[in-house]
PDB file of N, CA and C in Angstrom:
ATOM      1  N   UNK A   1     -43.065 -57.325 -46.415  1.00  0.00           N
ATOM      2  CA  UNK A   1     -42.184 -58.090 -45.572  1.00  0.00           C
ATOM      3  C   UNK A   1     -42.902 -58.466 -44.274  1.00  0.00           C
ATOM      4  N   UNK A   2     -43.621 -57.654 -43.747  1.00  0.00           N
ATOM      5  CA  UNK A   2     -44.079 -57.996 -42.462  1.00  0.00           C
ATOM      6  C   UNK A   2     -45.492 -58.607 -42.996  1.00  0.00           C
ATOM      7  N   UNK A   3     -46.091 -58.796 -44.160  1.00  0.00           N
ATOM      8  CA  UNK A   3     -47.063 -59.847 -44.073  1.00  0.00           C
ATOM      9  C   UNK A   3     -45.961 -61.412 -43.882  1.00  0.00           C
ATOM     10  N   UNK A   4     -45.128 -61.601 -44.651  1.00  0.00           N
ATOM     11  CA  UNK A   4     -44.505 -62.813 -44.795  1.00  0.00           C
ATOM     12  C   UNK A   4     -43.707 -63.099 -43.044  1.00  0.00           C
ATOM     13  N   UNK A   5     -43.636 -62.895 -42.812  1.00  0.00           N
ATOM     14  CA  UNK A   5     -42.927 -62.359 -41.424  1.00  0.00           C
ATOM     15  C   UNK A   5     -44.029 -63.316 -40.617  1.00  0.00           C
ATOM     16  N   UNK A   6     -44.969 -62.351 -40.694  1.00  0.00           N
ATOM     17  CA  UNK A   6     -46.468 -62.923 -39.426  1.00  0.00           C
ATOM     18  C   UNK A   6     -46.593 -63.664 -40.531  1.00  0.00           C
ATOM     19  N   UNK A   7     -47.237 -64.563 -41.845  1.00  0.00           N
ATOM     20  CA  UNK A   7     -47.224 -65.605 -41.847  1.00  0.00           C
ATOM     21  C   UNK A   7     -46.048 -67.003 -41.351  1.00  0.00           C
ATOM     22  N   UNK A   8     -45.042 -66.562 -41.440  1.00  0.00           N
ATOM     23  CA  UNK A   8     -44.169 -67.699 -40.753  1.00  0.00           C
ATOM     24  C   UNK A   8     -43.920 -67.773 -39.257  1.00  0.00           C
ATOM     25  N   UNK A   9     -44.753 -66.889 -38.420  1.00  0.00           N
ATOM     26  CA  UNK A   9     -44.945 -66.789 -36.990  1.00  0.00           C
ATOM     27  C   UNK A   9     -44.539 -65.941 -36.307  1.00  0.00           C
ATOM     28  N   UNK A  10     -43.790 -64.879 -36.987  1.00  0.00           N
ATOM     29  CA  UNK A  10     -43.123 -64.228 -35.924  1.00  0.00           C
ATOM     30  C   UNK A  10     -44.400 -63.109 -35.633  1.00  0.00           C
ATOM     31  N   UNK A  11     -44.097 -62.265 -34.747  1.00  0.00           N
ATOM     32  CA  UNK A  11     -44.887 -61.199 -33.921  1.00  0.00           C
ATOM     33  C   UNK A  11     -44.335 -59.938 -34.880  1.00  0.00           C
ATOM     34  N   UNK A  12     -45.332 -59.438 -35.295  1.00  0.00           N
ATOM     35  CA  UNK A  12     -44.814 -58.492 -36.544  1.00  0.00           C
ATOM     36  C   UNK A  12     -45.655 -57.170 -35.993  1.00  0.00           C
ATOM     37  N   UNK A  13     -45.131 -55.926 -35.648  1.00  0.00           N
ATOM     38  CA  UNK A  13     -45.562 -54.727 -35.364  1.00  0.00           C
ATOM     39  C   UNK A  13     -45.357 -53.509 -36.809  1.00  0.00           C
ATOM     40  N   UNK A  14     -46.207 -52.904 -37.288  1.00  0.00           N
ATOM     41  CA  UNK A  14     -45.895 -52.217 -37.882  1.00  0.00           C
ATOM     42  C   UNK A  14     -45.589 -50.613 -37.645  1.00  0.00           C
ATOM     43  N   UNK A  15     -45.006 -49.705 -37.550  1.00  0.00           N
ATOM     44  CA  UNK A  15     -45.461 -48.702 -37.385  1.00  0.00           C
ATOM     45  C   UNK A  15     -45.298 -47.358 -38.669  1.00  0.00           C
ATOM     46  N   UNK A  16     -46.129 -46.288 -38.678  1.00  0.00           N
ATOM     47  CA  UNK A  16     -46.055 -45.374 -39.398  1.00  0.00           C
ATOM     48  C   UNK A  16     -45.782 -43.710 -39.315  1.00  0.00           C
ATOM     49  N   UNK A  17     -44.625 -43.365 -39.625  1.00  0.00           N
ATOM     50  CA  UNK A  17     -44.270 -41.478 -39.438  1.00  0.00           C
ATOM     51  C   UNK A  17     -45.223 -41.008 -39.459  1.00  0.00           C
ATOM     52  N   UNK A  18     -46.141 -40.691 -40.847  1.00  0.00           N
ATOM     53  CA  UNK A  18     -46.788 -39.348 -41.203  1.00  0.00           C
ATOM     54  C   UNK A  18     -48.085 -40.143 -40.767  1.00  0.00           C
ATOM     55  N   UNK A  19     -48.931 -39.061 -40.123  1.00  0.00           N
ATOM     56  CA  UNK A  19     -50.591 -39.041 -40.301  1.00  0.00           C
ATOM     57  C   UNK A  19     -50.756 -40.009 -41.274  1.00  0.00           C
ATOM     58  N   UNK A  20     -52.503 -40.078 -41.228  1.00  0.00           N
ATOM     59  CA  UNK A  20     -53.358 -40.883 -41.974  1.00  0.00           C
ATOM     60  C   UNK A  20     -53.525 -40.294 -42.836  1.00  0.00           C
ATOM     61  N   UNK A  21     -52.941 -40.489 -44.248  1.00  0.00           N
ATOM     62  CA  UNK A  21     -53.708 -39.758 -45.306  1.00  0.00           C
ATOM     63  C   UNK A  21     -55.320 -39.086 -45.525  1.00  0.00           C
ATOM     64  N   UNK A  22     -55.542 -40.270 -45.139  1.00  0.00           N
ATOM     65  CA  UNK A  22     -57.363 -40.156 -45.517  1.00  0.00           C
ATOM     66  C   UNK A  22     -57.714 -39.260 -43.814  1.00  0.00           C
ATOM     67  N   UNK A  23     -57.218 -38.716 -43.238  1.00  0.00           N
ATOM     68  CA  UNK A  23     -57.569 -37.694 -42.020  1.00  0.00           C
ATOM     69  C   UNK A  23     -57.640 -36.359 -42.704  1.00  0.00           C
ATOM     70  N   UNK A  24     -57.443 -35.645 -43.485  1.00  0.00           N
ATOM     71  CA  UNK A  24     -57.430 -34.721 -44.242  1.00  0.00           C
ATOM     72  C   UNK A  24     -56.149 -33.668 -44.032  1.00  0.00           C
ATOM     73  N   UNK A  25     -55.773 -34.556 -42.839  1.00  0.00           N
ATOM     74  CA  UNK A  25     -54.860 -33.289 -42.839  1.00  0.00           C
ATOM     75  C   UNK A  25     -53.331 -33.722 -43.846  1.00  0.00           C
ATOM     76  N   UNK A  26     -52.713 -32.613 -44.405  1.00  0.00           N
ATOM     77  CA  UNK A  26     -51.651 -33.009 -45.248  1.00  0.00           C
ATOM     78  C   UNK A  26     -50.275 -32.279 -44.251  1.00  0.00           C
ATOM     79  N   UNK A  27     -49.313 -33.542 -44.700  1.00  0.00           N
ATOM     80  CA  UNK A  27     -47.986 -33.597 -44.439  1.00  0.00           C
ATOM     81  C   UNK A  27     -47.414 -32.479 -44.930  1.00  0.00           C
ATOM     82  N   UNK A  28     -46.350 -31.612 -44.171  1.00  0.00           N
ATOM     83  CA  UNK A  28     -45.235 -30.505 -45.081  1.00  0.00           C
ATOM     84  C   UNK A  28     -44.451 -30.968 -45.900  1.00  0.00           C
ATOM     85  N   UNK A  29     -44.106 -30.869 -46.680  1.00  0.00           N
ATOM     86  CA  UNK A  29     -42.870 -31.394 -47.434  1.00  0.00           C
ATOM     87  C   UNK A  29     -43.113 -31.660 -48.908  1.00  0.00           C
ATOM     88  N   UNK A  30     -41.880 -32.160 -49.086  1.00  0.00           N
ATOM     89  CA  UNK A  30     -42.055 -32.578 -50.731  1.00  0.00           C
ATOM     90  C   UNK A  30     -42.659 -33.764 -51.057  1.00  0.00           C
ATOM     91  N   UNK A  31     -43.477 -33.709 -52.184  1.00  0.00           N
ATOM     92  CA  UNK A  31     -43.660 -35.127 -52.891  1.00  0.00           C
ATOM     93  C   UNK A  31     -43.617 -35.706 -53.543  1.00  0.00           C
ATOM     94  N   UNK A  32     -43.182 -36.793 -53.719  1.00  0.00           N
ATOM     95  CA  UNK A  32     -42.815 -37.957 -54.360  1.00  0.00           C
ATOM     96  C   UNK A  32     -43.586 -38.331 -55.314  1.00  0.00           C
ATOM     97  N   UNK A  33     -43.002 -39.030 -56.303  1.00  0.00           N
ATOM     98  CA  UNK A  33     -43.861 -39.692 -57.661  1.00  0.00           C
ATOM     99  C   UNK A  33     -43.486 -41.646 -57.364  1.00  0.00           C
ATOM    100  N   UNK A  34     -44.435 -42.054 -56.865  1.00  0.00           N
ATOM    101  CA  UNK A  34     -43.909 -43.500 -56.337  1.00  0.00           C
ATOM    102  C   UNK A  34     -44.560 -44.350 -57.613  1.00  0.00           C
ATOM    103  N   UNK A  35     -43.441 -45.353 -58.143  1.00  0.00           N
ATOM    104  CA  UNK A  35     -43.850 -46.348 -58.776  1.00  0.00           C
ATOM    105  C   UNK A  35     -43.805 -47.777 -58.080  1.00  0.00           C
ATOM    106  N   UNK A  36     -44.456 -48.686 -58.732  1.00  0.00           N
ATOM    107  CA  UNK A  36     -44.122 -50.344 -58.460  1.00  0.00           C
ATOM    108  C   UNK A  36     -43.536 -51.025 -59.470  1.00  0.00           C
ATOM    109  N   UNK A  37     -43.137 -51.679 -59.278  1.00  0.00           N
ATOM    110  CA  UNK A  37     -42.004 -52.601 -60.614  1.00  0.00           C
ATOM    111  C   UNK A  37     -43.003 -53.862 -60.704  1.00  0.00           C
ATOM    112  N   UNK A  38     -42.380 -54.298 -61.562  1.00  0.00           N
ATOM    113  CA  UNK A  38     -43.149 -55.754 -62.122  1.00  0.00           C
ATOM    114  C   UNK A  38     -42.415 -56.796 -60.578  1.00  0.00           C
ATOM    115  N   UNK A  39     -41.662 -56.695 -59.799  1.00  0.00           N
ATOM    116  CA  UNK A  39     -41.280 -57.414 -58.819  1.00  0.00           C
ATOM    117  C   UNK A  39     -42.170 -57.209 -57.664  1.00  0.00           C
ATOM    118  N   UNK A  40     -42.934 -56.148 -57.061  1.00  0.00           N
ATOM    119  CA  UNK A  40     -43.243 -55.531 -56.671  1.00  0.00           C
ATOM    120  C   UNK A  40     -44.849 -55.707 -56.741  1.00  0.00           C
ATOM    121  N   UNK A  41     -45.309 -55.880 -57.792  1.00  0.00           N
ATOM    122  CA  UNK A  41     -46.484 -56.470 -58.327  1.00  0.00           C
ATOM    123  C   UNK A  41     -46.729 -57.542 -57.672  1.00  0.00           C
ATOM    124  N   UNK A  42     -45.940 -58.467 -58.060  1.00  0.00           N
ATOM    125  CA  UNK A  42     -45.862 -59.957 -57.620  1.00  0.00           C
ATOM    126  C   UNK A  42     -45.844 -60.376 -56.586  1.00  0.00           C
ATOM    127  N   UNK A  43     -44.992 -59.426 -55.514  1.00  0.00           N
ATOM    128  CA  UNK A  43     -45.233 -59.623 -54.566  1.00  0.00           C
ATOM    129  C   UNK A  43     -46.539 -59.395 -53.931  1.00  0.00           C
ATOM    130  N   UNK A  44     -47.486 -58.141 -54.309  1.00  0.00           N
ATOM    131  CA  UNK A  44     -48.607 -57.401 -54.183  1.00  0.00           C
ATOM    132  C   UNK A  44     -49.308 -58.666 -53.994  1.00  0.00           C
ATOM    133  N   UNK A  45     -49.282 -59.970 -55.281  1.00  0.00           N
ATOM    134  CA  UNK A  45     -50.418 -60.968 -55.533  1.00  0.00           C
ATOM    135  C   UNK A  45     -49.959 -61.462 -54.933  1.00  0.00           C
ATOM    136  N   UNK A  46     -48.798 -61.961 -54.305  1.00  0.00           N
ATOM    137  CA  UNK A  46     -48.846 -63.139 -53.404  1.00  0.00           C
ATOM    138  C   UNK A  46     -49.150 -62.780 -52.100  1.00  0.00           C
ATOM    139  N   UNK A  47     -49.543 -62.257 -51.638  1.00  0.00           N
ATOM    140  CA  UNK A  47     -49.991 -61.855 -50.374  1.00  0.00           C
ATOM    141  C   UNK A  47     -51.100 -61.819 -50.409  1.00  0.00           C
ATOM    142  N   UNK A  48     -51.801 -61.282 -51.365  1.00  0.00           N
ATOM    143  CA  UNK A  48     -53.276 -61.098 -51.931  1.00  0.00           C
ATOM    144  C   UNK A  48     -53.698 -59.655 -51.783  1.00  0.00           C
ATOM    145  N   UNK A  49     -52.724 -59.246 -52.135  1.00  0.00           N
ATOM    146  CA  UNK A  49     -52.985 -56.951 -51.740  1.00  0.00           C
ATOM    147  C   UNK A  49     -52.980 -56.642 -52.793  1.00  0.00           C
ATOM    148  N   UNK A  50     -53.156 -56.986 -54.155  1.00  0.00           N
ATOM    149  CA  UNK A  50     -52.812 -56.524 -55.339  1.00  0.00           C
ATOM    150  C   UNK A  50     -54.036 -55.666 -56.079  1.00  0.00           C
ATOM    151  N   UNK A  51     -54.743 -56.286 -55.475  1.00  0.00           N
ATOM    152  CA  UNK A  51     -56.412 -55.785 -56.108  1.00  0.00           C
ATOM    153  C   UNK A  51     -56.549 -54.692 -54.988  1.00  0.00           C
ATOM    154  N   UNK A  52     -56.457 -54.662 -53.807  1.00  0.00           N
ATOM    155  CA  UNK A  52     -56.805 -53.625 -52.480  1.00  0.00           C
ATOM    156  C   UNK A  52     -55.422 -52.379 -53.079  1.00  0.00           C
ATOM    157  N   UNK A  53     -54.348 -52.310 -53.154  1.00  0.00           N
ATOM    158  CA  UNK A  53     -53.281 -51.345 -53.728  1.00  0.00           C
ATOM    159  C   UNK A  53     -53.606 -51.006 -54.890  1.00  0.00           C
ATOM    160  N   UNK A  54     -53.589 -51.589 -56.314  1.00  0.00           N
ATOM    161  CA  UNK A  54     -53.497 -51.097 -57.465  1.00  0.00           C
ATOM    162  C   UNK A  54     -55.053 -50.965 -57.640  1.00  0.00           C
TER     163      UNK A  54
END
């Protein structure tokens, strides 16, 4: 959403809760089994993140 966002002009800030994964340090808690849908995909390619994510 916030790629499409800053492409149509607006001022798009992102921000993120947990640490950097790749810092080594790990989050408490439970974890999740995350999928993408075939909608989800599509969106991936139209942005052009599909190859950098999957």
């Amino acid at each position: 959403m916030a790629i499409y966002l800053g492409r149509a002009g607006y001022a798009v800030e992102v921000y993120e809760k947990r640490d950097d994964p790749r810092s080594g340090a790990r989050a408490a808690g439970r974890s999740i089994n995350l999928a993408i849908s075939t909608r989800g995909i599509a969106s991936l390619r139209e942005v052009g993140l599909d190859t950098e994510v999957l």
